[in-house]
Protein backbone atom coordinates (compact mmCIF):
# COMPACT_ATOMS: atom_id res chain seq x y z
CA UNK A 1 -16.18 7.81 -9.01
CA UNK A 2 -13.32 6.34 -6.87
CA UNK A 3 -10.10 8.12 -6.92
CA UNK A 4 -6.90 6.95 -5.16
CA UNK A 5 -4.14 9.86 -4.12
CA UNK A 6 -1.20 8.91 -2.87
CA UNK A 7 1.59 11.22 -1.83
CA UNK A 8 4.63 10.88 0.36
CA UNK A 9 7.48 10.14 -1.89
CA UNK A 10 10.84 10.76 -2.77
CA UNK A 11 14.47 10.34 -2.15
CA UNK A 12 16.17 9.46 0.94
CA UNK A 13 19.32 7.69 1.87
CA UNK A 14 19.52 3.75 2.96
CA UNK A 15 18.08 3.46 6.38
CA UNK A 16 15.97 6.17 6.17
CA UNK A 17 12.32 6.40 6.31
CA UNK A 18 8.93 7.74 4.32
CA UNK A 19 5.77 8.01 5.04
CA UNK A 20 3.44 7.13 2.04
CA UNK A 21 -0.70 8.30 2.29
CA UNK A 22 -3.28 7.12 0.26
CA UNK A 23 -6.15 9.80 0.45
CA UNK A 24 -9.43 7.76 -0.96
CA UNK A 25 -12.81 9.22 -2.22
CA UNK A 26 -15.67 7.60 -3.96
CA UNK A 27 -14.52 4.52 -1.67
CA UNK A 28 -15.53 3.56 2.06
CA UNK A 29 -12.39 2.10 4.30
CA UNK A 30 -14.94 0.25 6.13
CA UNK A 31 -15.88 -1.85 3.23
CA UNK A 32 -12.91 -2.27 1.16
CA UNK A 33 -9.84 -3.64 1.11
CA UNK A 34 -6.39 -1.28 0.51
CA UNK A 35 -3.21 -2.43 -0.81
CA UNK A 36 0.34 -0.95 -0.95
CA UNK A 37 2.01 -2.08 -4.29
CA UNK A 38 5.39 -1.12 -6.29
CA UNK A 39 6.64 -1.43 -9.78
CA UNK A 40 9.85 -1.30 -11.26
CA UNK A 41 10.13 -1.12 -14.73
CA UNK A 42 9.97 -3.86 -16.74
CA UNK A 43 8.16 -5.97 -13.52
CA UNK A 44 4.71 -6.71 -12.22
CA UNK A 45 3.01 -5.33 -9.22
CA UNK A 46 4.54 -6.54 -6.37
CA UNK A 47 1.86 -6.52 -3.05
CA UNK A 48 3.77 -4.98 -0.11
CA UNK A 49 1.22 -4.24 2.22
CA UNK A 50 -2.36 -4.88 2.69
CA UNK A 51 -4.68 -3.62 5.26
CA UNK A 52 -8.50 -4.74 6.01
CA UNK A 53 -9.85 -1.81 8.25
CA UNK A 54 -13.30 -3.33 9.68
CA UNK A 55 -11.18 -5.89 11.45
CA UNK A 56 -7.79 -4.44 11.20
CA UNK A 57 -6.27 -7.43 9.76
CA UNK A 58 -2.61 -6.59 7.93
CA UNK A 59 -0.80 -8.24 5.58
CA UNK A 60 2.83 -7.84 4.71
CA UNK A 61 5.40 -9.23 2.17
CA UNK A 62 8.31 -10.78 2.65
CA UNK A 63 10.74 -8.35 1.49
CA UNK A 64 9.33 -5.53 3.82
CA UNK A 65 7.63 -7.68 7.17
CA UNK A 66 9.16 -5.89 9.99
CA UNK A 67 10.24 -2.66 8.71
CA UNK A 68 7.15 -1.29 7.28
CA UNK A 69 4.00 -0.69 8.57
CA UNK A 70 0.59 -0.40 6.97
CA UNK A 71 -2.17 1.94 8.50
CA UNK A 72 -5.85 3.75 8.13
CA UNK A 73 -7.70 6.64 9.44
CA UNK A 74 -11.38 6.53 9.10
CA UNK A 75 -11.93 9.79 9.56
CA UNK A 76 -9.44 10.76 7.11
CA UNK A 77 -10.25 8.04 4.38
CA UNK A 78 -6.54 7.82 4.13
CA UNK A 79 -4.35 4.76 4.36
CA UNK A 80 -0.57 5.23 4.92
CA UNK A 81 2.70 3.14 4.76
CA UNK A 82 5.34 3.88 6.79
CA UNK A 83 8.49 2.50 5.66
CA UNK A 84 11.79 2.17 8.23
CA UNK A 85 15.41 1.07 7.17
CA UNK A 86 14.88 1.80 3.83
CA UNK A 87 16.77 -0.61 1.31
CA UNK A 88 18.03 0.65 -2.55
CA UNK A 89 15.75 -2.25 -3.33
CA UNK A 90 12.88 -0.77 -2.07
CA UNK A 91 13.79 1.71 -5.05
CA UNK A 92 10.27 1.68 -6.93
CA UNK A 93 6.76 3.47 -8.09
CA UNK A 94 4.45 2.53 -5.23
CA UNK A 95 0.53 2.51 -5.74
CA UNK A 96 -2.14 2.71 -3.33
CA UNK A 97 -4.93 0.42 -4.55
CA UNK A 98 -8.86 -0.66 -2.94
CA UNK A 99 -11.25 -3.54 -4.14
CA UNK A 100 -14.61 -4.17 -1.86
CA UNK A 101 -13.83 -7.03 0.52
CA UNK A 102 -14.93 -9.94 -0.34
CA UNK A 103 -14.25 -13.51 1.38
CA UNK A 104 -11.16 -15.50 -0.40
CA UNK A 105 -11.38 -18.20 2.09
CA UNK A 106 -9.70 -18.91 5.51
CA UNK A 107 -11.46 -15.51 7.20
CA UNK A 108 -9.86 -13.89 4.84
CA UNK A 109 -11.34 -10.74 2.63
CA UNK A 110 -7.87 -8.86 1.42
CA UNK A 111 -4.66 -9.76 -0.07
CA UNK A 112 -1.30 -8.78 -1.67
CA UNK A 113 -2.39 -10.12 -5.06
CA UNK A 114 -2.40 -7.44 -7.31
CA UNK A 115 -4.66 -8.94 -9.96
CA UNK A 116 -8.03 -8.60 -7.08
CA UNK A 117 -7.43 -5.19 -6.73
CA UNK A 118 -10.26 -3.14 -8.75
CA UNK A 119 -9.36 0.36 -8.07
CA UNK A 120 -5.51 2.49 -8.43
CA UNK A 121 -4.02 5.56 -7.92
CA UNK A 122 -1.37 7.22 -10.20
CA UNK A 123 1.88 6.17 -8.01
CA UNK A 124 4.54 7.85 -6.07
CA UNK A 125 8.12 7.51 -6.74
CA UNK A 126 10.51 6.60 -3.86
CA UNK A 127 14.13 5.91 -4.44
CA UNK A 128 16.75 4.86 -2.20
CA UNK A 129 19.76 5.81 -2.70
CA UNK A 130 22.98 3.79 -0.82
């Protein structure tokens, strides 16, 4: 049975930072991919952070490229997001999510589309306040 735990969240000022962690079970880092997503209501998942640990690739959207950081530690089975120069926009439920690799083309096996992703975790609330 996979479960997905994330923890971290809460409220901090603009500019500030969290730390997010993802604590997996039921699910090997070494064979999956793991996403950072966030929801506000009334929108879809948006992908903000994908990391594929056998090779270390990491992808990033747009919105957060440069100020947050995506991460894994095998030994742990955790995955974290550490988010810098926080942004009211940033204001959201974020999910930890996995999905076995598989290839998608390119030498790619992971993505920020949340519609791959097989496996998610109940959320964490961060909010941003200016």
């Amino acid at each position: 049975q996979v479960q997905l735990v994330e923890s971290g969240g809460g409220s901090v000022q603009a500019g500030g930072s969290l730390r997010l962690s993802c604590a997996a079970s039921g699910v090997r880092l070494g064979s999956s991919c793991m996403g950072w997503f966030r929801q506000v209501p009334g929108k879809e998942h948006e992908g903000v952070a994908a990391v594929d640990p056998p090779i270390g690739s990491t992808y990033y959207s747009d919105a957060v490229k440069g100020r947050f950081t995506v991460s894994h530690d095998n030994s742990k089975n955790t995955v974290y997001l550490h988010m810098y120069y926080l942004k009211p926009e940033d204001t959201a439920m974020y999910y930890c999510a996995a999905v076995p690799r598989r290839p998608l083309g390119s030498g790619r096996y992971c993505s920020l589309d949340h519609f791959r992703y097989d496996y998610w975790g109940q959320g964490t609330q961060v909010t941003v306040s200016s």
